[in-house]
C-alpha atoms as a PDB file:
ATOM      1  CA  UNK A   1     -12.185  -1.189  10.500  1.00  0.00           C
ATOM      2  CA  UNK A   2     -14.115   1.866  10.861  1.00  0.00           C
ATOM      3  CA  UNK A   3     -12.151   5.077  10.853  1.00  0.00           C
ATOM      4  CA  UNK A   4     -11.886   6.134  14.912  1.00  0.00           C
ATOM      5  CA  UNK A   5      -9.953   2.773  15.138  1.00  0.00           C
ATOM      6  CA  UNK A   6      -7.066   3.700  12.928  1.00  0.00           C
ATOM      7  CA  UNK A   7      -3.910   4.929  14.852  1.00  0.00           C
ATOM      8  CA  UNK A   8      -1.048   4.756  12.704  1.00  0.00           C
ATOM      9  CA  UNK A   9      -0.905   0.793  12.691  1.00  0.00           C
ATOM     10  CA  UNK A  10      -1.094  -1.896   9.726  1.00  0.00           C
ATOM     11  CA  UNK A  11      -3.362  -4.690   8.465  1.00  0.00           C
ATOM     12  CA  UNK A  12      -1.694  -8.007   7.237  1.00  0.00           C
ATOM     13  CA  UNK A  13      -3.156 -10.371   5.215  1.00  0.00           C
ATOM     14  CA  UNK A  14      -2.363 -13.978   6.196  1.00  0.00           C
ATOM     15  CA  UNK A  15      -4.314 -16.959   5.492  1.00  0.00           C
ATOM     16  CA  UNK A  16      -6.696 -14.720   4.089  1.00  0.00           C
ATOM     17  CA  UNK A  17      -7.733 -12.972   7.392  1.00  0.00           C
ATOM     18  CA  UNK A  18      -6.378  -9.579   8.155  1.00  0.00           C
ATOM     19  CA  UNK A  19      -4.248  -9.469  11.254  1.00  0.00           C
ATOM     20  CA  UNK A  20      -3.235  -6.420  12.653  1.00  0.00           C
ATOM     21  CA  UNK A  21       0.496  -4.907  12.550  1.00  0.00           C
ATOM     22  CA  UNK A  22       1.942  -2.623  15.083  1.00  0.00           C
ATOM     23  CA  UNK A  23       3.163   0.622  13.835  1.00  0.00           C
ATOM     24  CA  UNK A  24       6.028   0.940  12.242  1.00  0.00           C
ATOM     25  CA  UNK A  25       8.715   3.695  13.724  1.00  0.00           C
ATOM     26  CA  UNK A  26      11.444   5.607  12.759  1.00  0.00           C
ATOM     27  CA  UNK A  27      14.685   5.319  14.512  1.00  0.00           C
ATOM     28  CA  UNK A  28      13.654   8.436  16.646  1.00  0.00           C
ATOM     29  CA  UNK A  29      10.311   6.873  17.804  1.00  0.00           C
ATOM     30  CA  UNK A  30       7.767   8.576  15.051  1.00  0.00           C
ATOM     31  CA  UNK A  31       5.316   6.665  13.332  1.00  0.00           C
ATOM     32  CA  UNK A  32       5.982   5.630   9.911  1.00  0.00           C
ATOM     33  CA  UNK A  33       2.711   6.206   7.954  1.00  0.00           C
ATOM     34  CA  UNK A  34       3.035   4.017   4.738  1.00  0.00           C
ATOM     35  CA  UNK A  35       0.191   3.643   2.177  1.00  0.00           C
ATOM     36  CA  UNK A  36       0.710   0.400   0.111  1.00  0.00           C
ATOM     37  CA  UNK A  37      -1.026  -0.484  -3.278  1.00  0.00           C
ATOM     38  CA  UNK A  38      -1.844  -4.187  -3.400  1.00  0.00           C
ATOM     39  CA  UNK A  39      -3.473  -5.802  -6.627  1.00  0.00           C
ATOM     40  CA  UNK A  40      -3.138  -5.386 -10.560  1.00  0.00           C
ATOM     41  CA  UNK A  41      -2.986  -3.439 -13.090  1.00  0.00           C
ATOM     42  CA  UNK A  42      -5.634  -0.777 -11.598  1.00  0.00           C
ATOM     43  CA  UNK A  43      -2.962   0.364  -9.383  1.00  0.00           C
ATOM     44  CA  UNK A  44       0.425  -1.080 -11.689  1.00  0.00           C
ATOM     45  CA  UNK A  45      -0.964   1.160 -14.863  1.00  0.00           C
ATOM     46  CA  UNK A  46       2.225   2.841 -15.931  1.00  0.00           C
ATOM     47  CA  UNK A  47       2.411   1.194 -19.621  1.00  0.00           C
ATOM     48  CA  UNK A  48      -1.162   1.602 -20.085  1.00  0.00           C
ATOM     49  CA  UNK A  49      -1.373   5.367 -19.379  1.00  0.00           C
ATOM     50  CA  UNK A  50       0.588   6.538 -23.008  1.00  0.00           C
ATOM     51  CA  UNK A  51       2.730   8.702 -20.717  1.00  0.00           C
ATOM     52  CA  UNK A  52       0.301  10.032 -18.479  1.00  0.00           C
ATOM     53  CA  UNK A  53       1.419   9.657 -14.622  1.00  0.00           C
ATOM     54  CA  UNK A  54       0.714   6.127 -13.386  1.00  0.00           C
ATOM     55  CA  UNK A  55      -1.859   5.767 -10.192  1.00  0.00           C
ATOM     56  CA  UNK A  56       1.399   5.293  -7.832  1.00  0.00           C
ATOM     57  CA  UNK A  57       3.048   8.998  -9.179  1.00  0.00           C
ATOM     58  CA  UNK A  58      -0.646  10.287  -8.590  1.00  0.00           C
ATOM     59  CA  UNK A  59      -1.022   9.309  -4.782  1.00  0.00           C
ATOM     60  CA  UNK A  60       2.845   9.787  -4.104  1.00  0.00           C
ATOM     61  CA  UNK A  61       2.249  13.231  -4.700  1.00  0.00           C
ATOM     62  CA  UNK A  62      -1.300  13.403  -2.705  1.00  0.00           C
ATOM     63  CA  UNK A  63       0.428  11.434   0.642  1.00  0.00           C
ATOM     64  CA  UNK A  64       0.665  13.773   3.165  1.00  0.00           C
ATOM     65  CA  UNK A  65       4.352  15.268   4.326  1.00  0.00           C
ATOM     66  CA  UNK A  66       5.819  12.188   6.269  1.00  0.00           C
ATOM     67  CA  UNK A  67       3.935   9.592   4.411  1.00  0.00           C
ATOM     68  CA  UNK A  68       5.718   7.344   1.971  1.00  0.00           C
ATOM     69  CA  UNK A  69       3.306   5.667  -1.090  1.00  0.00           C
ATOM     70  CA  UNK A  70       4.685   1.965  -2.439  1.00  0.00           C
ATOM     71  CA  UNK A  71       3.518   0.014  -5.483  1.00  0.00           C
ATOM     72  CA  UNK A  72       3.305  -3.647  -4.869  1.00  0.00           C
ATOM     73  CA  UNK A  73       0.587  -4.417  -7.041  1.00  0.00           C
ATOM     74  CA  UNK A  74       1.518  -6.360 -10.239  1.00  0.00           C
ATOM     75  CA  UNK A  75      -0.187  -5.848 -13.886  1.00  0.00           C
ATOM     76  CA  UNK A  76      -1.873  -9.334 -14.299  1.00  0.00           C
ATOM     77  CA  UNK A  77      -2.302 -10.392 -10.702  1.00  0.00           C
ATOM     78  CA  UNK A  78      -5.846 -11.875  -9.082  1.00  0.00           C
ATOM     79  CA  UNK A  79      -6.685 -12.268  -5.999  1.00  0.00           C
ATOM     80  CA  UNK A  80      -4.934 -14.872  -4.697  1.00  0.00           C
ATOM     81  CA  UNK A  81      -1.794 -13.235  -5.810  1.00  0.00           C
ATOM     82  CA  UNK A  82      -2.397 -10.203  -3.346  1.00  0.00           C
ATOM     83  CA  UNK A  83      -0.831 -12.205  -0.266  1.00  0.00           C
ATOM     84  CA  UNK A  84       2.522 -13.124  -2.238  1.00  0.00           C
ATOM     85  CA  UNK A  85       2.319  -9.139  -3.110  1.00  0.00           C
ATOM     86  CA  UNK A  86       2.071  -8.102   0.881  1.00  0.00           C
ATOM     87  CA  UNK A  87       5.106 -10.957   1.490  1.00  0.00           C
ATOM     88  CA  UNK A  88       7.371  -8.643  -0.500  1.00  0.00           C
END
């Protein structure tokens, strides 16, 4: 995906292909920007960072307004976990 094609919409992993999602919208009609960590333990660090912020406090806070940051990731995971992670 290169960067002038991005408009707000998703990317779904199924079968491992990416598939594209339509936006998401708000009950008034305005797009939904989302950022979702998929993966392991790079992203689910919270009880390896001795009370440091964990990765998903760090980007929650760097979002933009109107942007919403989720942690889906789970310490442990490999690859082929990442599609049972985007089900949820």
């Amino acid at each position: 995906m290169r960067g002038s094609d991005y408009d707000g919409g998703g990317w779904h992993v199924h079968r491992n292909e990416a598939v594209r999602v339509p936006k998401r919208r708000s009950p008034n009609n305005e797009v939904m920007p989302h950022l979702i960590l998929l993966g392991d333990s790079i992203f689910d660090n919270a009880r390896y960072t001795a009370g440091g912020p964990a990765v998903i406090r760090q980007v929650s806070a760097l979002v933009p307004s109107g942007w919403r940051a989720s942690l889906l990731a789970v310490d442990g995971s490999i690859a082929k976990h990442v599609s049972s992670q985007v089900a949820r």
